[in-house]
N, C-alpha and C. Protein backbone atom coordinates (compact mmCIF):
# COMPACT_ATOMS: atom_id res chain seq x y z
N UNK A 1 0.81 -1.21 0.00
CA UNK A 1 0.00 0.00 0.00
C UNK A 1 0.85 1.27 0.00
N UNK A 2 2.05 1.23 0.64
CA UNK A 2 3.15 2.36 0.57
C UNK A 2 4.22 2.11 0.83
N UNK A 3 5.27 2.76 0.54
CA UNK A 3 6.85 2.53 0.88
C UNK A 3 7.42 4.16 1.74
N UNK A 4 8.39 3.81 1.91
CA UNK A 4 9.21 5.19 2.29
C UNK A 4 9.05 6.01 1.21
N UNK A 5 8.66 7.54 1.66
CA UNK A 5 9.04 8.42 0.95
C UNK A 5 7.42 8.61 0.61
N UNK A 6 6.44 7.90 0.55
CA UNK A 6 5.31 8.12 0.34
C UNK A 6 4.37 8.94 0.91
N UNK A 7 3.78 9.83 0.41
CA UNK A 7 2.56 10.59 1.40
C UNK A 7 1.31 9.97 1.67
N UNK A 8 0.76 10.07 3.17
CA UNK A 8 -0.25 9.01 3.58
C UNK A 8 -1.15 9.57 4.25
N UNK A 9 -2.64 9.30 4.13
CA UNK A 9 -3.29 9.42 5.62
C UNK A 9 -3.36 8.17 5.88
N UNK A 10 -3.47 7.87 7.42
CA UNK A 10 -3.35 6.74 7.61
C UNK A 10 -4.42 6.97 9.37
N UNK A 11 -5.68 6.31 8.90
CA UNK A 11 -6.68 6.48 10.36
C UNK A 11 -6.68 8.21 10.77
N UNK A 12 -6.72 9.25 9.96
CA UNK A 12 -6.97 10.87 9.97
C UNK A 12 -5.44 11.01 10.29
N UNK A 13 -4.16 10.65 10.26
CA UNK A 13 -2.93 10.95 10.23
C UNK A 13 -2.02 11.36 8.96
N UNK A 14 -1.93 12.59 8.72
CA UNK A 14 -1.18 12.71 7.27
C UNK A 14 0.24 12.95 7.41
N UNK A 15 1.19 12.49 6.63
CA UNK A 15 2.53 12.40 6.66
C UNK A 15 3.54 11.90 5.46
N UNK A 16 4.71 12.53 5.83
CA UNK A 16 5.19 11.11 4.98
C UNK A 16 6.03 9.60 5.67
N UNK A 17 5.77 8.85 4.89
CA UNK A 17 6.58 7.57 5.46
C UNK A 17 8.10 7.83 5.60
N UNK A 18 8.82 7.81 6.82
CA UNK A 18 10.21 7.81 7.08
C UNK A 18 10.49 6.31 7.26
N UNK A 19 9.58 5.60 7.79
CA UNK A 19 10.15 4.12 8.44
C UNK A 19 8.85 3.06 8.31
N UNK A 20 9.38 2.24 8.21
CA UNK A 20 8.08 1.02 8.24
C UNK A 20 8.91 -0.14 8.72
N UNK A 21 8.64 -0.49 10.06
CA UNK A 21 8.99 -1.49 10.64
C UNK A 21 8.18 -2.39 11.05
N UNK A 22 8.34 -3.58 11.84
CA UNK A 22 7.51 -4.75 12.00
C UNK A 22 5.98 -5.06 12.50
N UNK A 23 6.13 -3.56 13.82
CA UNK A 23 4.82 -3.22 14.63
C UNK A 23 4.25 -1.75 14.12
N UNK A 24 5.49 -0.64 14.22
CA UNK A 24 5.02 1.01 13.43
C UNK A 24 5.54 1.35 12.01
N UNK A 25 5.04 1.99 11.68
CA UNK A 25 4.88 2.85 10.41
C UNK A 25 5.09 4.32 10.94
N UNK A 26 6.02 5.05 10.65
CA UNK A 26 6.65 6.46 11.31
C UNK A 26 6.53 7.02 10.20
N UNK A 27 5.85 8.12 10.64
CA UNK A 27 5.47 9.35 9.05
C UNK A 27 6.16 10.68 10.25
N UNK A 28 6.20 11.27 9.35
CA UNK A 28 6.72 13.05 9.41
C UNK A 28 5.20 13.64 9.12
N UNK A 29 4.27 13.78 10.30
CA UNK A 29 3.74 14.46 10.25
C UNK A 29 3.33 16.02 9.44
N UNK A 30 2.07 16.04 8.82
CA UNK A 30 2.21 17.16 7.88
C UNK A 30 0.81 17.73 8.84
N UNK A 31 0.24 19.08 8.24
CA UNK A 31 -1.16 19.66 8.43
C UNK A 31 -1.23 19.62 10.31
N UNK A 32 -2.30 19.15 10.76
CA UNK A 32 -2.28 19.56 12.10
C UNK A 32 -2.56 21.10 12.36
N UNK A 33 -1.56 21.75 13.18
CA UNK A 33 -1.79 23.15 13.24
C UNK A 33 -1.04 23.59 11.98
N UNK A 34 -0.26 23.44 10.88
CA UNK A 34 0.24 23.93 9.99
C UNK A 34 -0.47 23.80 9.06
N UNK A 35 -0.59 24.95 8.17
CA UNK A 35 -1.91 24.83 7.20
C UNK A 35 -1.30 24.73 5.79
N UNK A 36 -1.18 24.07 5.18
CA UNK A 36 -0.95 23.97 3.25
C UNK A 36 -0.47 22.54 3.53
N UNK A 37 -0.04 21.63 4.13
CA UNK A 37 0.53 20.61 4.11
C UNK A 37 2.01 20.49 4.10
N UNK A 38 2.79 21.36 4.91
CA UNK A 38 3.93 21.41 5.52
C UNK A 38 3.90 21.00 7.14
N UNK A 39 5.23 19.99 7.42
CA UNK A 39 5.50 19.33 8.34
C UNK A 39 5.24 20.11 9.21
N UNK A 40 4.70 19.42 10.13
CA UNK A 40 4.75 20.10 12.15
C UNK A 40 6.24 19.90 12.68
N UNK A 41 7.28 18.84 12.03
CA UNK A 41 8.28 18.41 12.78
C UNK A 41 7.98 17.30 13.88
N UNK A 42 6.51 16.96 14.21
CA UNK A 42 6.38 15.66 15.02
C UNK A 42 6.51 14.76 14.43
N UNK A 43 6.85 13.46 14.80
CA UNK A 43 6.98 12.37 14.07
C UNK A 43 5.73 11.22 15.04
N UNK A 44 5.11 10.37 13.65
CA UNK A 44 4.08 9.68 14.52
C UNK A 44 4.07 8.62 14.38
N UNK A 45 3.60 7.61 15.44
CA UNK A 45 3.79 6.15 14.80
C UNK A 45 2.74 5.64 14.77
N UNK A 46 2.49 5.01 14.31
CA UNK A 46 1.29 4.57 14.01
C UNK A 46 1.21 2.99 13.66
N UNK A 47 0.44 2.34 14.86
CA UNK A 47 0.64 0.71 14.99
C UNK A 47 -0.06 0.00 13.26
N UNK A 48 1.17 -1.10 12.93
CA UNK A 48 0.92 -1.66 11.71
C UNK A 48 -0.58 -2.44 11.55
N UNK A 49 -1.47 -2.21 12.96
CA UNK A 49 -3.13 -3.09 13.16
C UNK A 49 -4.16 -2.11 12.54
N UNK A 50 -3.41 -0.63 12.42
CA UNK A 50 -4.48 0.30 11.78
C UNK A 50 -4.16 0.47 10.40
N UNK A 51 -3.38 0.01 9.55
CA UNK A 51 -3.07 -0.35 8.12
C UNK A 51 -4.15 -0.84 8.05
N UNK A 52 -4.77 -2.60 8.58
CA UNK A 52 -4.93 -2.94 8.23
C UNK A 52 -6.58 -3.08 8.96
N UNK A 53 -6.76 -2.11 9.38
CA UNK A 53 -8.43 -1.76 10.07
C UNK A 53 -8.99 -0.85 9.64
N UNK A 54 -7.99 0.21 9.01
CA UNK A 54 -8.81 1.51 8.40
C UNK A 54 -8.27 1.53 7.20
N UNK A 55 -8.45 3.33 6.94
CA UNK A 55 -8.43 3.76 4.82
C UNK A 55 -6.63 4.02 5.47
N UNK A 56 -6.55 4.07 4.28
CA UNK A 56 -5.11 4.42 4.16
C UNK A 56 -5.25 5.09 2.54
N UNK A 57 -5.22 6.38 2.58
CA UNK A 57 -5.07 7.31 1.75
C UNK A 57 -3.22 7.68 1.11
N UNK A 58 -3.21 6.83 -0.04
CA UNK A 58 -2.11 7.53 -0.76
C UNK A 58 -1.88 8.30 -1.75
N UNK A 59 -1.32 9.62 -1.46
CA UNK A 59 -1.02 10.91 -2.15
C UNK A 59 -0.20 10.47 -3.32
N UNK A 60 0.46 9.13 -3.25
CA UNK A 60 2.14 9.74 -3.86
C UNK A 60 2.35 8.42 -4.92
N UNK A 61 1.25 7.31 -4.27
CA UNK A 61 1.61 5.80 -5.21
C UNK A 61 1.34 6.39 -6.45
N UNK A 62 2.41 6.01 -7.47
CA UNK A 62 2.01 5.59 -8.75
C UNK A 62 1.99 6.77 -9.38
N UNK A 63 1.68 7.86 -8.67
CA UNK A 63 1.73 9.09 -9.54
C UNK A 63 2.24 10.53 -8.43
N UNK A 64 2.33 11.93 -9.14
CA UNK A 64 2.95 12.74 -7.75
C UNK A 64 1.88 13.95 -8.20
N UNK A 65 0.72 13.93 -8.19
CA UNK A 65 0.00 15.05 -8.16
C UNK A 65 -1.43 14.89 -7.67
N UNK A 66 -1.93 15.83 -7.46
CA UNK A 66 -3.05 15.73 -6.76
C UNK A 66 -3.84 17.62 -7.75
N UNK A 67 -5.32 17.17 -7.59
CA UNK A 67 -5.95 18.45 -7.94
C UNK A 67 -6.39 19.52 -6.78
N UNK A 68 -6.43 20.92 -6.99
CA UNK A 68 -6.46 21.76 -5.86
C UNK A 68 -6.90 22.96 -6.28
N UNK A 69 -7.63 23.44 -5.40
CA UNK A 69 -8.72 24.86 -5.59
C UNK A 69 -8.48 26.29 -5.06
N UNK A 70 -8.75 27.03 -5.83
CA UNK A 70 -8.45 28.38 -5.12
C UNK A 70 -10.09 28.98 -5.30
N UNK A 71 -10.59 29.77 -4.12
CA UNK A 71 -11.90 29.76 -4.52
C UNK A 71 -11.56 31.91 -4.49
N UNK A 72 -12.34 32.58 -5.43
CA UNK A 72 -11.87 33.99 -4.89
C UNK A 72 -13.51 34.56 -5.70
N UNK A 73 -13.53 35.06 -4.40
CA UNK A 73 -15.16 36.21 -4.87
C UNK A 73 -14.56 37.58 -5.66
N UNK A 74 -15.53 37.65 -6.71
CA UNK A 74 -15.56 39.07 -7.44
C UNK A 74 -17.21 39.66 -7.28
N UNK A 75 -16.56 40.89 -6.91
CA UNK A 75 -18.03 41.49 -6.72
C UNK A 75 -19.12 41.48 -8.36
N UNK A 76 -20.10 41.78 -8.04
CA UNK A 76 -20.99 41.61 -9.01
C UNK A 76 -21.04 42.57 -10.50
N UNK A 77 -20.24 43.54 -9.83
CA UNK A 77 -19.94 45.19 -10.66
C UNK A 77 -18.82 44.76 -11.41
N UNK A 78 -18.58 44.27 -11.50
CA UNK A 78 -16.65 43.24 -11.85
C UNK A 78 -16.91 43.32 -12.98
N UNK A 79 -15.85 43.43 -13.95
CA UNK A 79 -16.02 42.53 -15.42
C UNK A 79 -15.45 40.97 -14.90
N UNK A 80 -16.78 39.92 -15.54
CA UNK A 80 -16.18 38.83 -14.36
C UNK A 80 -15.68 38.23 -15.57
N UNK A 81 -16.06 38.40 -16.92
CA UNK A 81 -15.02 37.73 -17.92
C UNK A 81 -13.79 38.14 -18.19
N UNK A 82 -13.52 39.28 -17.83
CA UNK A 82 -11.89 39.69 -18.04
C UNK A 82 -11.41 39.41 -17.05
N UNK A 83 -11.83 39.07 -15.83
CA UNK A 83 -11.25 38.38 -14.67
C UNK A 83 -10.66 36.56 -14.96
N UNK A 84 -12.02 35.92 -15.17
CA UNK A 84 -11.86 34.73 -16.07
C UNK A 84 -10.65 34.66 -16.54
N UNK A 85 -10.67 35.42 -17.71
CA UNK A 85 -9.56 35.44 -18.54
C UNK A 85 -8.10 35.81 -17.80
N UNK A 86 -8.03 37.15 -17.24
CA UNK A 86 -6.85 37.03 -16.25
C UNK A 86 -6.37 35.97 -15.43
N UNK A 87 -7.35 35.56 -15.03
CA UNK A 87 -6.93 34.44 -14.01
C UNK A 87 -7.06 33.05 -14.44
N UNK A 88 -7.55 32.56 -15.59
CA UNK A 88 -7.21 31.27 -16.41
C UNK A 88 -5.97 31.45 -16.76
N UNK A 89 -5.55 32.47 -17.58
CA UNK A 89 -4.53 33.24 -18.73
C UNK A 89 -3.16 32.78 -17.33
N UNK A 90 -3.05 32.94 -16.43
CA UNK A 90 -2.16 32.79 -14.98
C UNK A 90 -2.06 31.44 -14.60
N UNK A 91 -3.05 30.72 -14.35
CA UNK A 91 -3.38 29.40 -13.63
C UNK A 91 -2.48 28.58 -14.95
N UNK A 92 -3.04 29.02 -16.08
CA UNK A 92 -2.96 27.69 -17.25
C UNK A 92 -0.86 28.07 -17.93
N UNK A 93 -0.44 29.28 -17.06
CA UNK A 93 0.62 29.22 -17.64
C UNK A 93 2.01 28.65 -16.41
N UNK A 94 1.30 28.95 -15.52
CA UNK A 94 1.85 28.29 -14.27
C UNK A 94 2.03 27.20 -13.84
N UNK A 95 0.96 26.33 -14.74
CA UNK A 95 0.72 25.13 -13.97
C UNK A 95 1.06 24.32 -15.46
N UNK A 96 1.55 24.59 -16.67
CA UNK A 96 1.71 23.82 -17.49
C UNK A 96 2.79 22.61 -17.36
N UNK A 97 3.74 23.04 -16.80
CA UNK A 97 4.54 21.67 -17.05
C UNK A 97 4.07 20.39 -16.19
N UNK A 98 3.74 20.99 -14.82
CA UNK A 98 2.96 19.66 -14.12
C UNK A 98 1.54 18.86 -14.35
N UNK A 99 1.18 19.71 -15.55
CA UNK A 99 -0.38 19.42 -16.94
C UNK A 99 0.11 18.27 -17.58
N UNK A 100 1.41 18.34 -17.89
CA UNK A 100 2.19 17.61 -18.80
C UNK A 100 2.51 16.55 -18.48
N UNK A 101 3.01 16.37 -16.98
CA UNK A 101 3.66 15.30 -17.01
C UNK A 101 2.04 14.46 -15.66
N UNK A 102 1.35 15.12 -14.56
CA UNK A 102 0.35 14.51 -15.05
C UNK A 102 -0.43 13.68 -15.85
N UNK A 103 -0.43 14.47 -17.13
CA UNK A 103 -1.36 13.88 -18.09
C UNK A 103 -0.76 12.23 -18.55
N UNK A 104 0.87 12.34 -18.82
CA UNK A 104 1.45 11.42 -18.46
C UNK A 104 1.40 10.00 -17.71
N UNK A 105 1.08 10.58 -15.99
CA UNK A 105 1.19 9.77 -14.69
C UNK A 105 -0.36 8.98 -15.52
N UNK A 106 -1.55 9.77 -15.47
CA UNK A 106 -2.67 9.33 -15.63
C UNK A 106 -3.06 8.48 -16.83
N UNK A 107 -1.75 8.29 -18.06
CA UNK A 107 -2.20 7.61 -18.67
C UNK A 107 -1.56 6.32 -18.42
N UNK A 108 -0.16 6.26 -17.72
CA UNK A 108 0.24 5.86 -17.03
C UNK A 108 -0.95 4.19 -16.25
N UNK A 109 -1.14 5.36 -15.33
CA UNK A 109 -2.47 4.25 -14.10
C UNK A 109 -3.83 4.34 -14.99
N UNK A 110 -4.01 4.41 -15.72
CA UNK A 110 -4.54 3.73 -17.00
C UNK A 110 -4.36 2.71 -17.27
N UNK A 111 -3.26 2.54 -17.64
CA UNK A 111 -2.39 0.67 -18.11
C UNK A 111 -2.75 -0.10 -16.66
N UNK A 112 -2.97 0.46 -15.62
CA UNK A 112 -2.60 -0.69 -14.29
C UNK A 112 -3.98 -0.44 -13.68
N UNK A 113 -4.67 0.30 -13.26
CA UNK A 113 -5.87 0.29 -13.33
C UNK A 113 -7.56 0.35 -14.41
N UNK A 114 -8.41 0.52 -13.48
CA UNK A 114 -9.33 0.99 -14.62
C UNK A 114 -9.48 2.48 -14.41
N UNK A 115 -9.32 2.98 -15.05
CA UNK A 115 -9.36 4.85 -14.72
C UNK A 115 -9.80 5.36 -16.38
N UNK A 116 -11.06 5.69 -15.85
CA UNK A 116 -11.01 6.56 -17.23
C UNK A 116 -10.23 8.06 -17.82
N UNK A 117 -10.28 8.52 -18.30
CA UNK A 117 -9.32 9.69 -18.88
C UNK A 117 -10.09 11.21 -18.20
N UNK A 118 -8.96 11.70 -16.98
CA UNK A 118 -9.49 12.64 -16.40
C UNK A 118 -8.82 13.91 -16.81
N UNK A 119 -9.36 15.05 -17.10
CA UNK A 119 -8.60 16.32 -17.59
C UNK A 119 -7.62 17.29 -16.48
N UNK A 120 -6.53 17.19 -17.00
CA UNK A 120 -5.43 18.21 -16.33
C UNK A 120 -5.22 19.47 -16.26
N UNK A 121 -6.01 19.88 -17.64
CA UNK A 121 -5.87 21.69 -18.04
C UNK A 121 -7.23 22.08 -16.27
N UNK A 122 -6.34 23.37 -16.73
CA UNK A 122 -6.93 24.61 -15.24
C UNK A 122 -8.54 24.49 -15.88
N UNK A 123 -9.26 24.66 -15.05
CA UNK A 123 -10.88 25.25 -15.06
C UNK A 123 -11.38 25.90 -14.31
N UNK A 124 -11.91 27.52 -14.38
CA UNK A 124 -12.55 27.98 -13.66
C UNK A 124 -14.08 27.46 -13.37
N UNK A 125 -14.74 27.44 -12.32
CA UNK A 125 -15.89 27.14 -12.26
C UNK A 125 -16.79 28.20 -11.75
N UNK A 126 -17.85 28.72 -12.38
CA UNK A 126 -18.28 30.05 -11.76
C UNK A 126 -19.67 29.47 -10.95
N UNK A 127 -19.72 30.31 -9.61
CA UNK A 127 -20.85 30.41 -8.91
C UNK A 127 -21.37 31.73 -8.38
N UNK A 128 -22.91 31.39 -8.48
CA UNK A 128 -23.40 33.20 -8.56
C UNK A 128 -23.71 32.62 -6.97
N UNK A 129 -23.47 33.57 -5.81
CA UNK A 129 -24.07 33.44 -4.42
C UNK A 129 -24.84 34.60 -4.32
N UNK A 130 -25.39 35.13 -3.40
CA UNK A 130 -26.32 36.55 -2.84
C UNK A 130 -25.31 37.61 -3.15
N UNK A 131 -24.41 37.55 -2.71
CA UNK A 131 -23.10 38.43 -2.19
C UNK A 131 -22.25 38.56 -3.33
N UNK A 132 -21.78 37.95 -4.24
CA UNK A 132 -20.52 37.83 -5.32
C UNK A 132 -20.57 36.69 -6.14
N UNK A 133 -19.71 37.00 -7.18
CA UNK A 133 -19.82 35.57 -8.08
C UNK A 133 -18.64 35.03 -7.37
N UNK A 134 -18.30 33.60 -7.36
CA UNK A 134 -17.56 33.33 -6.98
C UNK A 134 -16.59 32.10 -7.63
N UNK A 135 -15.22 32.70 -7.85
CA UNK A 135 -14.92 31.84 -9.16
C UNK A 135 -13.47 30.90 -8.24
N UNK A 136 -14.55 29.48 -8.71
CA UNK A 136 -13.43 28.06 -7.93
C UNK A 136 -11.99 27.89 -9.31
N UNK A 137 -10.93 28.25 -8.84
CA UNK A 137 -10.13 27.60 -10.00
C UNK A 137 -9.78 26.40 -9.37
N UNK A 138 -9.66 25.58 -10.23
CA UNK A 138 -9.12 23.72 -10.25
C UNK A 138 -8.02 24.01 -10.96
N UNK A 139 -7.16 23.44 -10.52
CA UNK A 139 -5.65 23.38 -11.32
C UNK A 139 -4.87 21.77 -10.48
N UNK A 140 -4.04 20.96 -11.06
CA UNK A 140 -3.36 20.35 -10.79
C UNK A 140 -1.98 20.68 -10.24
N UNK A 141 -1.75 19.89 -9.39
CA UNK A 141 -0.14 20.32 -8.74
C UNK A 141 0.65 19.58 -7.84
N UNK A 142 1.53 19.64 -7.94
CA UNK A 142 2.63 18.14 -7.40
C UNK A 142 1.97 18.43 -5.87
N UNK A 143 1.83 16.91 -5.33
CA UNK A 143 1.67 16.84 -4.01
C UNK A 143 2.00 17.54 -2.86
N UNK A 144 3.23 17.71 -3.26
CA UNK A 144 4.47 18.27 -2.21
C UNK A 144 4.63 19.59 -2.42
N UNK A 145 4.31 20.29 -3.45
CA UNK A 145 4.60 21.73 -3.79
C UNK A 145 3.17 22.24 -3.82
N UNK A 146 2.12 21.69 -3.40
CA UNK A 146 0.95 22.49 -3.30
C UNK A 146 0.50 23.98 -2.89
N UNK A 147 1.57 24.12 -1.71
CA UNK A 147 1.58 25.45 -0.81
C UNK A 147 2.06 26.36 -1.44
N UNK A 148 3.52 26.28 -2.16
CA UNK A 148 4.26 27.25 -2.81
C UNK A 148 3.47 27.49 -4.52
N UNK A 149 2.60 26.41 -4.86
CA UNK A 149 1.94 26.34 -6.21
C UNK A 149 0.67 27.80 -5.56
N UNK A 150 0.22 26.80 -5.16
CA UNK A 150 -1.01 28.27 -4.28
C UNK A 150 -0.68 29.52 -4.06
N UNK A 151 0.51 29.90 -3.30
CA UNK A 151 1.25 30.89 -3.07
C UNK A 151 1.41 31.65 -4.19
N UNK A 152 1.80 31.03 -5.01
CA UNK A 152 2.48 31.87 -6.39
C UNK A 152 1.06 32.32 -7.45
N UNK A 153 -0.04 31.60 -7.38
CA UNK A 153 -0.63 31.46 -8.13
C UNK A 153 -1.51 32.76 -7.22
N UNK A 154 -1.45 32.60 -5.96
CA UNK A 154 -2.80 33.80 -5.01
C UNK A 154 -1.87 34.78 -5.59
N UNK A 155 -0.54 35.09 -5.45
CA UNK A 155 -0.29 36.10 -5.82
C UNK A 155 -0.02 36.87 -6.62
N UNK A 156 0.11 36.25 -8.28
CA UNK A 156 0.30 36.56 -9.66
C UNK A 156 -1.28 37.04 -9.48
N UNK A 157 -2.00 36.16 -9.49
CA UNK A 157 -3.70 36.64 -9.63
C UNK A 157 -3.74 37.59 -8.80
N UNK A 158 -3.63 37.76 -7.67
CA UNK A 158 -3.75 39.62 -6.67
C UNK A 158 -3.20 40.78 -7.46
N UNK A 159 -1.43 40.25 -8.09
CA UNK A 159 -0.80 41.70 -8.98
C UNK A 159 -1.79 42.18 -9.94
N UNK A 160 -2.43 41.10 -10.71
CA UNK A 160 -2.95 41.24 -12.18
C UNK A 160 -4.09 42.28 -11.79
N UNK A 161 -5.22 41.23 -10.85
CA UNK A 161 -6.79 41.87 -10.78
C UNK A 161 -6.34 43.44 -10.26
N UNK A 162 -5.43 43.65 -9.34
CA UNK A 162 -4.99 44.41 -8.73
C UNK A 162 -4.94 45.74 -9.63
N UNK A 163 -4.43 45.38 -10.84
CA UNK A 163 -4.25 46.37 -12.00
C UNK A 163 -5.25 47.12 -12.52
N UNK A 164 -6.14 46.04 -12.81
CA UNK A 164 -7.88 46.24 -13.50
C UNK A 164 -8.58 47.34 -12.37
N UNK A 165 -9.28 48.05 -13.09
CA UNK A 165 -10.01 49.20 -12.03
C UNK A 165 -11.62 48.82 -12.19
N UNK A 166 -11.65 47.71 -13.17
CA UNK A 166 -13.57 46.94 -13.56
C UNK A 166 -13.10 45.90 -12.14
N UNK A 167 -12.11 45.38 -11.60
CA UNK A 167 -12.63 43.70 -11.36
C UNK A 167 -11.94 43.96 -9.58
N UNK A 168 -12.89 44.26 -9.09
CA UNK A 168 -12.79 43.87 -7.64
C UNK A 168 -13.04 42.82 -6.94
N UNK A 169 -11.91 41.99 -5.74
CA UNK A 169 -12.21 40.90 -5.10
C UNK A 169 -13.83 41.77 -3.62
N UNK A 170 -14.41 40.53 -3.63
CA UNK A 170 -15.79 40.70 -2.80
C UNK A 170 -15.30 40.12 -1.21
N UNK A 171 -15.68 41.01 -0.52
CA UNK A 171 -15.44 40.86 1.21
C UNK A 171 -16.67 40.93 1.74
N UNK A 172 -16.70 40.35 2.86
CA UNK A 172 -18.22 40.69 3.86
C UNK A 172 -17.82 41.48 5.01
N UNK A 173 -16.27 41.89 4.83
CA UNK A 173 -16.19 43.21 5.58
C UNK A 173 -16.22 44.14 5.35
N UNK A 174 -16.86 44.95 6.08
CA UNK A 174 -17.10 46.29 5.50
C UNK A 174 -15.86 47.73 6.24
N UNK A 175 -15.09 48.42 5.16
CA UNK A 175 -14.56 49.31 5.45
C UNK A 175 -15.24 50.52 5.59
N UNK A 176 -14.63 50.98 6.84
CA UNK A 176 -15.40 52.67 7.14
C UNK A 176 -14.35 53.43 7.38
N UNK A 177 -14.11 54.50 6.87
CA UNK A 177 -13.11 55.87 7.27
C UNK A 177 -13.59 56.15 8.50
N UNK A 178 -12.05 56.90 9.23
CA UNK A 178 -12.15 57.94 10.46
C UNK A 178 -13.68 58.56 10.32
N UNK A 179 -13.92 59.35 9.20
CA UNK A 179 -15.07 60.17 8.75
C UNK A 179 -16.24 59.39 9.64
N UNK A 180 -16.26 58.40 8.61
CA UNK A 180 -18.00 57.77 8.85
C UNK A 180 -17.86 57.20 10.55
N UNK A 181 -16.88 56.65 11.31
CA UNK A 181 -17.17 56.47 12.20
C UNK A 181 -17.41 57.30 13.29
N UNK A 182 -16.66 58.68 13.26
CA UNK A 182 -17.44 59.79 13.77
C UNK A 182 -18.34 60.40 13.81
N UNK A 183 -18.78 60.39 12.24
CA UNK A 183 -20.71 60.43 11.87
C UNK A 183 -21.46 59.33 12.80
N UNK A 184 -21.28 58.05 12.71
CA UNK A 184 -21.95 57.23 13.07
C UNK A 184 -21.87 57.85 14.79
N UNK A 185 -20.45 57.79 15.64
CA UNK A 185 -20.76 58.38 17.24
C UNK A 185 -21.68 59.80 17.47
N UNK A 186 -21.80 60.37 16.60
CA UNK A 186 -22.94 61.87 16.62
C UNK A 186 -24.07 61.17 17.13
């Protein structure tokens, strides 16, 4: 089910495999209080009876990517197709080489499983809520570099929209000047 070096949940434990010995299975703890899926630095063991009692989720067999979402509201006043476009036009140039070799892995576990043919290119998905449209991008990205993929990608998309004076991101906080909050104490 896994070797060293593999990423696992194993009974709600995510990590990677450092050791697999006779009774534990020792992962390098990931997630916990650290958020993108970078190590805590604990190490956990985890008895070889829950292999074989629960799921054991592998990130890493057979292939090294996983799919992942960035969800970002644009207000309704937005041009939400030149946003689209900005932010596909970003996602789909960022994320091409790991499209590639993906597409690869998957035809790959094709030959060894039954898997039908799943798509790698970026997709925005639009949703209208009360408040904002709200646009999910899907993009693919190596297991292990998810955080710094996200990272780069929140922030190319912040410079760009940033530019546009049509396409504002949507908050449910509301900003008030010095001004209005002194109006409001009158």
């Amino acid at each position: 089910m896994y070797r060293v070096g593999d990423r696992v949940e194993i009974n709600g434990k995510t990590g990677d495999i450092i050791d697999i010995g006779v009774l534990y299975t020792t992962i390098m703890e990931i997630g916990e209080w650290v958020d993108g899926n970078q190590a805590t630095g604990r190490l956990s063991f985890i008895p070889n009876s829950n292999v074989l009692s629960n799921n054991v989720n592998n990130f890493t067999k057979d292939h090294n990517f996983i799919w992942d979402e960035i969800s970002l509201p644009i207000t309704y006043d937005s041009n939400w197709k030149k946003a689209n476009k900005i932010i596909f036009d970003i996602v789909k140039k960022e994320t091409e080489k790991i499209e590639e070799q993906a597409d690869k892995e998957i035809s790959k576990l094709g030959e060894k499983y039954y898997l039908s043919k799943k798509p790698v290119e970026p997709v925005i998905f639009l949703t209208i809520t009360d408040n904002w449209l709200n646009f999910n991008i899907r993009y693919v990205t190596d297991t292990r570099e998810r955080r710094i993929i996200r990272d780069r990608l929140s922030r190319l998309i912040w410079d760009e929209l940033e530019k546009s004076k049509d396409i504002k991101i949507a908050s449910e906080t509301a900003d008030r000047s010095i001004t209005n909050l002194r109006e409001l104490k009158q």
